[in-house]
C-alpha atoms as a PDB file:
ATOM      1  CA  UNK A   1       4.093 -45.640   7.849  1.00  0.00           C
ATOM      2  CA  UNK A   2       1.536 -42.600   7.406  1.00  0.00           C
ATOM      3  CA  UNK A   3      -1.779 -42.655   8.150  1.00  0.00           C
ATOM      4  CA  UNK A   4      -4.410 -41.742   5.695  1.00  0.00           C
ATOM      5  CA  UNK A   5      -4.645 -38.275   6.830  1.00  0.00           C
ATOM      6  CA  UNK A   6      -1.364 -37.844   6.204  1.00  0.00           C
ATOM      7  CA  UNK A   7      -0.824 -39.030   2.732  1.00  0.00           C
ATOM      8  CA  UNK A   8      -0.725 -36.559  -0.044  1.00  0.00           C
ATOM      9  CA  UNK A   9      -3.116 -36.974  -2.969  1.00  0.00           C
ATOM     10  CA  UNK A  10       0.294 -38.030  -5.549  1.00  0.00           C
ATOM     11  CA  UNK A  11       1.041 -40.924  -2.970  1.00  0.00           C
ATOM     12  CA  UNK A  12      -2.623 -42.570  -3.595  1.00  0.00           C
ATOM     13  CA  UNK A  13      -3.183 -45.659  -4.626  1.00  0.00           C
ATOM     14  CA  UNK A  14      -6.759 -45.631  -5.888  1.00  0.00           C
ATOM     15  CA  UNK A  15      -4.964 -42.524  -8.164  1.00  0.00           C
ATOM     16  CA  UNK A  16      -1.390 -44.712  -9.278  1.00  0.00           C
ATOM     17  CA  UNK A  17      -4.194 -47.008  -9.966  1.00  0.00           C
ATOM     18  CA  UNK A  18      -6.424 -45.160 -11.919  1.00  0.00           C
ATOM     19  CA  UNK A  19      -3.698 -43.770 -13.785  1.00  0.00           C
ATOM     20  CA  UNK A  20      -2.190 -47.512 -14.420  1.00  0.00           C
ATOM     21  CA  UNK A  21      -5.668 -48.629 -15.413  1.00  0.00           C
ATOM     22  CA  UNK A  22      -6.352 -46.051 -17.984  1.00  0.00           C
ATOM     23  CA  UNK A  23      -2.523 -46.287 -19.322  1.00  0.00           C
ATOM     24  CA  UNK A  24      -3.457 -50.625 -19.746  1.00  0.00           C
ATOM     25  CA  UNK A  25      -6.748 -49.461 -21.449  1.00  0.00           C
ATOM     26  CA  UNK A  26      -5.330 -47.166 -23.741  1.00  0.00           C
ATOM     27  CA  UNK A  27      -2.445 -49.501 -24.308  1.00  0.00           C
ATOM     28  CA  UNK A  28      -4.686 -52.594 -25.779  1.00  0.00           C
ATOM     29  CA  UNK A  29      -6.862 -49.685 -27.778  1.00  0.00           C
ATOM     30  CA  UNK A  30      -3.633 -49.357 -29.538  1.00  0.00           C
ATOM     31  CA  UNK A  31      -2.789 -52.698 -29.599  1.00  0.00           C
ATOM     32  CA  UNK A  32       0.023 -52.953 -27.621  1.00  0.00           C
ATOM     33  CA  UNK A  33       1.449 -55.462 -25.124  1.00  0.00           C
ATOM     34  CA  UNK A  34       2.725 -54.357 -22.429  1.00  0.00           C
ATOM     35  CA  UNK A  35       5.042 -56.092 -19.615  1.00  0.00           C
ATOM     36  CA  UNK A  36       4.108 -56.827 -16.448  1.00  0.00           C
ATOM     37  CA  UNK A  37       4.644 -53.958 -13.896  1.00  0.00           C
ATOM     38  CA  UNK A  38       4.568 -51.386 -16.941  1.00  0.00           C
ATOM     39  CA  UNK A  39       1.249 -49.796 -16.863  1.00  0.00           C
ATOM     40  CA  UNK A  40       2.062 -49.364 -13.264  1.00  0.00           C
ATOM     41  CA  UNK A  41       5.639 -48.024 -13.667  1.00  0.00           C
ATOM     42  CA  UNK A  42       4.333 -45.882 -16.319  1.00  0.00           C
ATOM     43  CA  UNK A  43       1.583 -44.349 -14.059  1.00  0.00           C
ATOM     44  CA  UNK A  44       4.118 -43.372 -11.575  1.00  0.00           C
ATOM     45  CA  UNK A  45       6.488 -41.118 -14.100  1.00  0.00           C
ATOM     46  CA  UNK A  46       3.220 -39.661 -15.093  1.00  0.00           C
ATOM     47  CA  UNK A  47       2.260 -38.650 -12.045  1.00  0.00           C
ATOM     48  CA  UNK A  48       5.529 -37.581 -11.206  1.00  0.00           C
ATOM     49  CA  UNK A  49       5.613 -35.383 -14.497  1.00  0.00           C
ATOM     50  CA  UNK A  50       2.343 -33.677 -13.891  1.00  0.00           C
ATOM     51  CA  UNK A  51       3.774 -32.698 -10.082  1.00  0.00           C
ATOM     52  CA  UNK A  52       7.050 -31.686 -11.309  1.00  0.00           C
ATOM     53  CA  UNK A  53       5.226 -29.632 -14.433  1.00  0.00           C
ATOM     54  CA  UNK A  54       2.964 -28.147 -11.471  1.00  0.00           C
ATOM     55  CA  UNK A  55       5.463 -26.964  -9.545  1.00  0.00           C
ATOM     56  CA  UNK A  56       7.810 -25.805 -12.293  1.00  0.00           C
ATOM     57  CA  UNK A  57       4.974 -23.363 -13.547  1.00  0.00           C
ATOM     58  CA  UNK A  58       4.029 -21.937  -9.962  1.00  0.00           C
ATOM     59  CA  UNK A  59       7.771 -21.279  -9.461  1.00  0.00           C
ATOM     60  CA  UNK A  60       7.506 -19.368 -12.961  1.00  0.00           C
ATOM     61  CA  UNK A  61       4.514 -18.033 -11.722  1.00  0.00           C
ATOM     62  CA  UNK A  62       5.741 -16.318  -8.780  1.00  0.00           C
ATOM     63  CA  UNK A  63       9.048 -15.237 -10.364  1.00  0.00           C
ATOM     64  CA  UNK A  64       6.946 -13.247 -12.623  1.00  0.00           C
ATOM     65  CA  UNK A  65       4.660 -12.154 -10.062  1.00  0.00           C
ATOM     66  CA  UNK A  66       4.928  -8.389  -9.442  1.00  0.00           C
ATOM     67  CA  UNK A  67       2.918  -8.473  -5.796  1.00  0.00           C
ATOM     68  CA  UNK A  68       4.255  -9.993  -2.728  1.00  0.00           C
ATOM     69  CA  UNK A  69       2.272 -13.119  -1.782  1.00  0.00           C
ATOM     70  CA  UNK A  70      -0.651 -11.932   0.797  1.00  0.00           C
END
C-alpha cells in the first residue's frame, strides 16, 4: 500500500469522487437512472481517458518537436 506522498493525483479518491459525483449530478439533470457502481465506474474511464489523451498529445508533441528536450 502507498502512502499519501506517494500516490499520483489520477489514483485520488477525493478526484474518482468528484468525478463520480458530478457524472450522478449530471446524470439525474438528464433524467437518467443509473446502476449502482456506475457513476463510479464511469468516473474511472474518464479519468483514464483524459490521462491517456494527455499523454498521447505530449508524445505528438515531442515527435514534432524540432529542439532536443533541455
Amino acid at each position: 500500500m502507498s502512502t499519501p506522498i506517494e500516490k499520483t493525483a489520477v489514483q485520488s479518491l477525493t478526484l474518482r469522487s468528484a468525478a463520480a459525483i458530478a457524472i450522478a449530478a449530471a446524470a439525474d439533470r438528464l433524467g437518467v437512472i443509473l446502476p449502482d457502481g456506475a457513476a463510479q465506474e464511469a468516473a474511472g474511464a474518464l479519468i483514464d481517458l483524459i490521462v491517456t489523451l494527455g499523454l498521447i498529445g505530449v508524445a505528438v508533441g515531442r515527435a514534432r518537436a524540432r529542439t532536443p528536450i533541455v
